[in-house]
C-alpha atoms as a PDB file:
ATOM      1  CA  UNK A   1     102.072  72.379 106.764  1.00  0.00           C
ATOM      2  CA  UNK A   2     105.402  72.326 105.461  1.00  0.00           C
ATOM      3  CA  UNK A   3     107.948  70.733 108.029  1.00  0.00           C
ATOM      4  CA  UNK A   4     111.569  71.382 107.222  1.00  0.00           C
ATOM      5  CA  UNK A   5     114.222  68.004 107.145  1.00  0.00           C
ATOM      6  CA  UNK A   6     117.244  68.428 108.196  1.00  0.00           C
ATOM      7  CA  UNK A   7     118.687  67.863 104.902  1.00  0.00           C
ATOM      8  CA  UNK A   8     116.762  71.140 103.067  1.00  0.00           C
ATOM      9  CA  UNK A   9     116.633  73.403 106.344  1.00  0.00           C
ATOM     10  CA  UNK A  10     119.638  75.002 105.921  1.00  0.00           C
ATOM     11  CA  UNK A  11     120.619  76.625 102.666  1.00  0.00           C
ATOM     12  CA  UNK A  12     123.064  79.458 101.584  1.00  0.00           C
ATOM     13  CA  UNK A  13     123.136  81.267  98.822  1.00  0.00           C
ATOM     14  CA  UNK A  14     126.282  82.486  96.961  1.00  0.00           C
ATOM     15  CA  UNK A  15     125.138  84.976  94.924  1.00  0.00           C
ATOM     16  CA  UNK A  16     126.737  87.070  92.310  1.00  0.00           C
ATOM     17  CA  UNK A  17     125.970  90.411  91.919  1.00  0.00           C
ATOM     18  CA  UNK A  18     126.250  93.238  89.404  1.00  0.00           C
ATOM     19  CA  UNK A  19     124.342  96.256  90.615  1.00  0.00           C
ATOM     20  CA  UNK A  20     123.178  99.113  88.366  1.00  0.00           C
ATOM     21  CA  UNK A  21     126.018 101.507  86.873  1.00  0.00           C
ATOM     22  CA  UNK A  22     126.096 104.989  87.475  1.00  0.00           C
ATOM     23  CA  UNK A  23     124.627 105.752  84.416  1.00  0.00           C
ATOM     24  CA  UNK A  24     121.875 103.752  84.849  1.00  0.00           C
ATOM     25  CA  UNK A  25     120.946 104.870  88.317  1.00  0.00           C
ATOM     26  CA  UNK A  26     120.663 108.187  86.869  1.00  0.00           C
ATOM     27  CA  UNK A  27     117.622 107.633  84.423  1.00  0.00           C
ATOM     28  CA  UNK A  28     115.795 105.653  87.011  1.00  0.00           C
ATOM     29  CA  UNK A  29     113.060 108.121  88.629  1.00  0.00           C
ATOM     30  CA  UNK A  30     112.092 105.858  91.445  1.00  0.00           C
ATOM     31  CA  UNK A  31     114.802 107.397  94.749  1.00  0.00           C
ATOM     32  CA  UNK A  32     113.592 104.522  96.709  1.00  0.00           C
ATOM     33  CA  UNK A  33     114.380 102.228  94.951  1.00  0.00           C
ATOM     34  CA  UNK A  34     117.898 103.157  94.154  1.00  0.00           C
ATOM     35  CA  UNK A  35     119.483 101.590  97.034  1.00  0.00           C
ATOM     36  CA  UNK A  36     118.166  98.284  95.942  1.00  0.00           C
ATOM     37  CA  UNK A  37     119.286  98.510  92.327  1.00  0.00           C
ATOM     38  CA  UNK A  38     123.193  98.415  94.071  1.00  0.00           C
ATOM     39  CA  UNK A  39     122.962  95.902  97.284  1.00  0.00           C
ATOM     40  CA  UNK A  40     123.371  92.582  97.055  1.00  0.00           C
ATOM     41  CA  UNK A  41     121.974  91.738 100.435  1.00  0.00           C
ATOM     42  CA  UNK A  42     117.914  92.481  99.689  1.00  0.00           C
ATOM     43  CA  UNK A  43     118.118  90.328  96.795  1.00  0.00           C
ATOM     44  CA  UNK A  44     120.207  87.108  98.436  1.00  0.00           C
ATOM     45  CA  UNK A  45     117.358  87.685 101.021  1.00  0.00           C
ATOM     46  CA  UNK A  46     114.422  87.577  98.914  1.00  0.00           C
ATOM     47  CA  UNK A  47     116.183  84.957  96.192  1.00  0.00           C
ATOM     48  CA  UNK A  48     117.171  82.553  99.597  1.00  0.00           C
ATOM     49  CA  UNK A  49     113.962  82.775 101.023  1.00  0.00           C
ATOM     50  CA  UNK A  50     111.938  82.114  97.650  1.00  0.00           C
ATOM     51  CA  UNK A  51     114.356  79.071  96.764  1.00  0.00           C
ATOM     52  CA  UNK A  52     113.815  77.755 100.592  1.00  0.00           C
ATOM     53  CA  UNK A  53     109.837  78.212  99.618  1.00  0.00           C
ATOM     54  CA  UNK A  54     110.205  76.407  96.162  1.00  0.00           C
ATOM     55  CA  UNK A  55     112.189  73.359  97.341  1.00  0.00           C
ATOM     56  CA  UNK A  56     110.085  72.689 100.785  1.00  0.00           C
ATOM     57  CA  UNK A  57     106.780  72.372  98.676  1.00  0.00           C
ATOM     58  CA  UNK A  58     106.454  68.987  97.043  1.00  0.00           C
ATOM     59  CA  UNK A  59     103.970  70.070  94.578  1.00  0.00           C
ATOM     60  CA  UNK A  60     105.983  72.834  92.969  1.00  0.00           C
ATOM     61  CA  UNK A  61     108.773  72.256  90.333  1.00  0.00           C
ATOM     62  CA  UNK A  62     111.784  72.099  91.826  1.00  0.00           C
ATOM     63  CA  UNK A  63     114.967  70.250  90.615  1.00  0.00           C
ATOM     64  CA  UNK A  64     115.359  67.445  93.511  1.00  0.00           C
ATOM     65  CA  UNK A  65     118.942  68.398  94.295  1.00  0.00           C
ATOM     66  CA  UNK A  66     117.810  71.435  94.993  1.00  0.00           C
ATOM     67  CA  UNK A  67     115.654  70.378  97.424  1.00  0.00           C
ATOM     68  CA  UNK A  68     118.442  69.124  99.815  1.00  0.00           C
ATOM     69  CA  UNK A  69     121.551  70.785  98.424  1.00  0.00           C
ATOM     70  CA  UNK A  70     122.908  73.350 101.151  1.00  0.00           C
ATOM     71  CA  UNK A  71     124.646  75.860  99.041  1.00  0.00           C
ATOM     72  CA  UNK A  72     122.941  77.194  96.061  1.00  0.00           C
ATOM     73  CA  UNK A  73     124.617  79.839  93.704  1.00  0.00           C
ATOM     74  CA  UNK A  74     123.468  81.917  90.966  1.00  0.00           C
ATOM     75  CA  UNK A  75     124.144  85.333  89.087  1.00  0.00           C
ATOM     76  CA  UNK A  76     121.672  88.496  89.165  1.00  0.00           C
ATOM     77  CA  UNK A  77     122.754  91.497  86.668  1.00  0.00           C
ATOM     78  CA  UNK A  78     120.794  94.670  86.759  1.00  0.00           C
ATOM     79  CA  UNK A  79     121.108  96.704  83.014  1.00  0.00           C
ATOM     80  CA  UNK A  80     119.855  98.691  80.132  1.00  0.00           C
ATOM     81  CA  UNK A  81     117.504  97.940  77.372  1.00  0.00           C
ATOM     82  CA  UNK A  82     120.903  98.156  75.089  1.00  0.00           C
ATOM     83  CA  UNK A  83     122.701  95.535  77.154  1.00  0.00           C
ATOM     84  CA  UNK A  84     119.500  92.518  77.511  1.00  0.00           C
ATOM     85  CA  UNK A  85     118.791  93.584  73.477  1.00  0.00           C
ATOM     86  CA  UNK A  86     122.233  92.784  73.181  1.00  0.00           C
ATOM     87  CA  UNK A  87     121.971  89.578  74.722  1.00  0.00           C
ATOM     88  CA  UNK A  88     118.738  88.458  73.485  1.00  0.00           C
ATOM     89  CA  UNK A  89     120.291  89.050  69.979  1.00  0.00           C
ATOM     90  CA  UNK A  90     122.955  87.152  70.647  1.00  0.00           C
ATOM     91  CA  UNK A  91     121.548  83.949  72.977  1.00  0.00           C
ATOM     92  CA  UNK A  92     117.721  84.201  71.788  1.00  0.00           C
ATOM     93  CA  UNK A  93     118.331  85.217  68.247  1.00  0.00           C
ATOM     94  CA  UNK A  94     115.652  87.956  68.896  1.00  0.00           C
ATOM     95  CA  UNK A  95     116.464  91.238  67.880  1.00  0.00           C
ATOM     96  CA  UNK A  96     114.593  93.094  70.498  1.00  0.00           C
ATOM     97  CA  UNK A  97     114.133  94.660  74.360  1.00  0.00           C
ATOM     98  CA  UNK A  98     113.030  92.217  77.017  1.00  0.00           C
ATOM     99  CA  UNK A  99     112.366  92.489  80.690  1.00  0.00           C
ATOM    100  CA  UNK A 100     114.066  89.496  82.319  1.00  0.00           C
ATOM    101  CA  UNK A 101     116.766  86.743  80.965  1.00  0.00           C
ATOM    102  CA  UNK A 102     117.158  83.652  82.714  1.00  0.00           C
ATOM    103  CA  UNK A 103     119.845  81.779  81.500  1.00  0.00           C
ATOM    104  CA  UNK A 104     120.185  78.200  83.207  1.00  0.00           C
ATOM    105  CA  UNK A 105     122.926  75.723  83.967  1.00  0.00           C
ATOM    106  CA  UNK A 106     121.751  73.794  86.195  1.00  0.00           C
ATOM    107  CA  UNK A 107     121.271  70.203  84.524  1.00  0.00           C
ATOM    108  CA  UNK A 108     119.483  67.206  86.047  1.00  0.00           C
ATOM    109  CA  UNK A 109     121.199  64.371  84.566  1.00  0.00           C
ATOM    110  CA  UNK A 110     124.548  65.606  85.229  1.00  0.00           C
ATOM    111  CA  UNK A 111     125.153  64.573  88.828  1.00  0.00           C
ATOM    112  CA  UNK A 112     128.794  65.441  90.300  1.00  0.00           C
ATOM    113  CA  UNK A 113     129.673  62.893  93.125  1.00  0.00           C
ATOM    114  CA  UNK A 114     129.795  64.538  96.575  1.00  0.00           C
ATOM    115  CA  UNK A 115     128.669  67.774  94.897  1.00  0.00           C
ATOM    116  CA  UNK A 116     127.589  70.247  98.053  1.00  0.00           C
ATOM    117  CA  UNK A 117     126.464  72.980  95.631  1.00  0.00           C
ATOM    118  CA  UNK A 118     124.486  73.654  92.937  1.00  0.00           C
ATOM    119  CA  UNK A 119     125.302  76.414  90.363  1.00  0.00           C
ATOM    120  CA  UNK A 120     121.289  77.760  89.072  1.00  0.00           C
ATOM    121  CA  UNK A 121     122.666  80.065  86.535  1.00  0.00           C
ATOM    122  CA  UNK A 122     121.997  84.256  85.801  1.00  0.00           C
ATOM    123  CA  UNK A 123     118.967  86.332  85.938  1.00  0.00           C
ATOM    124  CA  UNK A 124     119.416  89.556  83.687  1.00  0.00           C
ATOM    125  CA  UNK A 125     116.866  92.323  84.268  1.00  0.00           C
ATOM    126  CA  UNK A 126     116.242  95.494  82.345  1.00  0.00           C
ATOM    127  CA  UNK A 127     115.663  98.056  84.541  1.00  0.00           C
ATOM    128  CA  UNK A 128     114.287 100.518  81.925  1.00  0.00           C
ATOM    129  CA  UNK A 129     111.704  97.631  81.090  1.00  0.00           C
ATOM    130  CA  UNK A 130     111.293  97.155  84.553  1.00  0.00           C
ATOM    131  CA  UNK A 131     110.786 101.093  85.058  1.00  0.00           C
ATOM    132  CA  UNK A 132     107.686 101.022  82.108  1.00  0.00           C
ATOM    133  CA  UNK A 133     106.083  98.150  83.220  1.00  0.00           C
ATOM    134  CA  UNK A 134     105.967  99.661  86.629  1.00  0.00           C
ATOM    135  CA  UNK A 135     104.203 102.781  85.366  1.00  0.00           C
ATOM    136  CA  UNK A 136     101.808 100.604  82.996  1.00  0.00           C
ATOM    137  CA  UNK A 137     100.833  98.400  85.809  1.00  0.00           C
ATOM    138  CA  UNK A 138     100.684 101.017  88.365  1.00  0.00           C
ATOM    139  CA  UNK A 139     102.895  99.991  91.008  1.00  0.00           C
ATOM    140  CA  UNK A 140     106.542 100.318  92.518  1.00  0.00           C
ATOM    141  CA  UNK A 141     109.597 100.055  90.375  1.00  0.00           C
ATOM    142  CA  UNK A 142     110.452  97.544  93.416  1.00  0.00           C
ATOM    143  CA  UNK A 143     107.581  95.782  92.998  1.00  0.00           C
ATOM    144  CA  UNK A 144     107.921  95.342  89.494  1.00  0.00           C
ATOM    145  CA  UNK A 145     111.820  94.348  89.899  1.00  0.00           C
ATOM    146  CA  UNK A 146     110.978  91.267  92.275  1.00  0.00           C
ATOM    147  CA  UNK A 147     108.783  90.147  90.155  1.00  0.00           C
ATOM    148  CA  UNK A 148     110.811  89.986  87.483  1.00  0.00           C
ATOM    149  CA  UNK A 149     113.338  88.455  89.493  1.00  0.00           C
ATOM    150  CA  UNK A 150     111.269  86.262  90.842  1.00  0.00           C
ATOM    151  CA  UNK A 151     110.316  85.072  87.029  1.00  0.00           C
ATOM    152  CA  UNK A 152     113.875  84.372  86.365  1.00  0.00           C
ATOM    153  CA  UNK A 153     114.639  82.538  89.129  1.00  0.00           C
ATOM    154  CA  UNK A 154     111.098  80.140  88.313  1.00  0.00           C
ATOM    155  CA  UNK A 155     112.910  79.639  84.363  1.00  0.00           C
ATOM    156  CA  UNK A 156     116.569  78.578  85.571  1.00  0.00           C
ATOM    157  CA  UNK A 157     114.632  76.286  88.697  1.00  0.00           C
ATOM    158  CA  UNK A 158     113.092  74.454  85.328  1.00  0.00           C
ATOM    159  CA  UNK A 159     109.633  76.707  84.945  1.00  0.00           C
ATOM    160  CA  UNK A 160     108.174  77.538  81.344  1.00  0.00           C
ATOM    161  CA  UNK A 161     105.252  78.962  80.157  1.00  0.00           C
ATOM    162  CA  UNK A 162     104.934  77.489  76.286  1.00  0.00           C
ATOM    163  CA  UNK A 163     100.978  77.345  77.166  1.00  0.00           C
ATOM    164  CA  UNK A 164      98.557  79.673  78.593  1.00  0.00           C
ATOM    165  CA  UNK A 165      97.748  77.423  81.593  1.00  0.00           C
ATOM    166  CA  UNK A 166     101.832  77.006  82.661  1.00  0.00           C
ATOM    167  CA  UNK A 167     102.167  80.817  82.487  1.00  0.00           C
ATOM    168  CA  UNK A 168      99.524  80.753  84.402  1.00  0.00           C
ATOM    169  CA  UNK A 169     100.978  78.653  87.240  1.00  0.00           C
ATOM    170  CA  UNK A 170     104.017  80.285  86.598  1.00  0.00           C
ATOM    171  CA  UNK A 171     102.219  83.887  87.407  1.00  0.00           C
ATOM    172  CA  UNK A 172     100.883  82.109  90.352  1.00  0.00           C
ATOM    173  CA  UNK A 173     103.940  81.281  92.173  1.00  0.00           C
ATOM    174  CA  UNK A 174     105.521  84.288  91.539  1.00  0.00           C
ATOM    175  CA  UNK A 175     102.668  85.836  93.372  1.00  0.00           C
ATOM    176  CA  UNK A 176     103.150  83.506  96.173  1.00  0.00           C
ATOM    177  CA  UNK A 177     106.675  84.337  96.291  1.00  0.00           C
ATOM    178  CA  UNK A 178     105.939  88.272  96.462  1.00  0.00           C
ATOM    179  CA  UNK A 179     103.950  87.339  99.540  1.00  0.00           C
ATOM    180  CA  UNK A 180     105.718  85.067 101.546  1.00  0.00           C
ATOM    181  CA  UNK A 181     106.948  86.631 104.621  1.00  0.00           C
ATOM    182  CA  UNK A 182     109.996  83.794 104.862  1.00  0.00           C
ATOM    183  CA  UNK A 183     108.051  81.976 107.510  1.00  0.00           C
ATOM    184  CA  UNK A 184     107.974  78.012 106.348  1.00  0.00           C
ATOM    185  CA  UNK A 185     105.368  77.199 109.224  1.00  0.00           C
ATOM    186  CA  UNK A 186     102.643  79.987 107.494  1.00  0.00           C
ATOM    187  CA  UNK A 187     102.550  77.788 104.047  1.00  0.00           C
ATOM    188  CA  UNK A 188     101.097  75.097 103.296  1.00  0.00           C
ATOM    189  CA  UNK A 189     101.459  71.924 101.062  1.00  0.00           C
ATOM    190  CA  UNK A 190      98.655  71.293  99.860  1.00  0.00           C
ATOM    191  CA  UNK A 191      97.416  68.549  97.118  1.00  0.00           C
ATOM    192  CA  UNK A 192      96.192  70.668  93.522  1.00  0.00           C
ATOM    193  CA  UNK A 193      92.347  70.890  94.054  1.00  0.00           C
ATOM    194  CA  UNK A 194      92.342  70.839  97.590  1.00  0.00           C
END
């Protein structure tokens, strides 16, 4: 059972949000999920909740100043396929469409004295990817958008995939994530193999 310290019970989350345009809301088919593609408040939710998860369970990767920090913030853009080509082009050097950018800042050997917060970096999500893969896999555009999140967030926390078996961790804890209810006294801590 994971027991929370003092020193990583509380955390906030600044978060910086850029909701879906106009535009954009108008090509997405899912009415439900509208709402969520313009409110900052479901994500800082989910993201807080998923970062209090990460950083209160030894075994996962978690930068240790995130562990104890008490203010955590990060970016979380909602776009086209246009816009995250765009920026793949121009960051990856890939001239294509993806579903989710993660682009970190966060830096482990830079330590600032005193420092009371810790800056994670931007998710960028593609809601017209987001929309597809939701119809391929055959579930919510919601669904499909926390996952994503949820992906990005893993990549600026320090996750990568370069092998079949650390995607499939990765995949794992996202899944975990999707789940978790917020409740630290429901998960456990368990040793790998246990």
């Amino acid at each position: 059972m994971i027991e929370c310290t003092a020193s990583s019970k509380y955390l906030e989350l600044d978060l910086s949000f850029t909701g879906a345009s106009k535009k954009l809301l108008e090509e997405v088919s899912d009415e439900q999920t509208k709402n969520f593609l313009t409110k900052a408040e479901f994500w800082e939710k989910d993201l807080k909740k998923w970062i209090q998860y990460i950083r209160n369970d030894d075994l996962l990767l978690c930068p240790q100043l995130v562990r104890f920090t008490p203010l955590v913030t990060m970016g979380l853009q909602f776009t086209d396929d246009s816009t995250i080509a765009a920026l793949n082009s121009v960051w990856r050097s890939k001239e294509e469409t993806t579903d989710v950018l993660s682009f970190a800042v966060y830096d482990e050997k830079i330590s600032l004295p005193g420092s009371q917060v810790v800056e994670l970096g931007d998710i960028v999500v593609s809601v017209n990817r987001a929309e597809q893969q939701a119809k391929q896999h055959d579930h919510s555009l919601l669904h499909e958008l926390r996952w994503l999140v949820s992906h990005g967030l893993l990549h600026l926390l320090g996750w990568d995939h370069p092998t079949s078996e650390k995607l499939n961790e990765m995949l794992s804890c996202q899944e975990q994530l999707l789940c978790f209810d917020g409740n630290l006294k429901n998960t456990g801590n368990k040793k790998r193999g246990d």
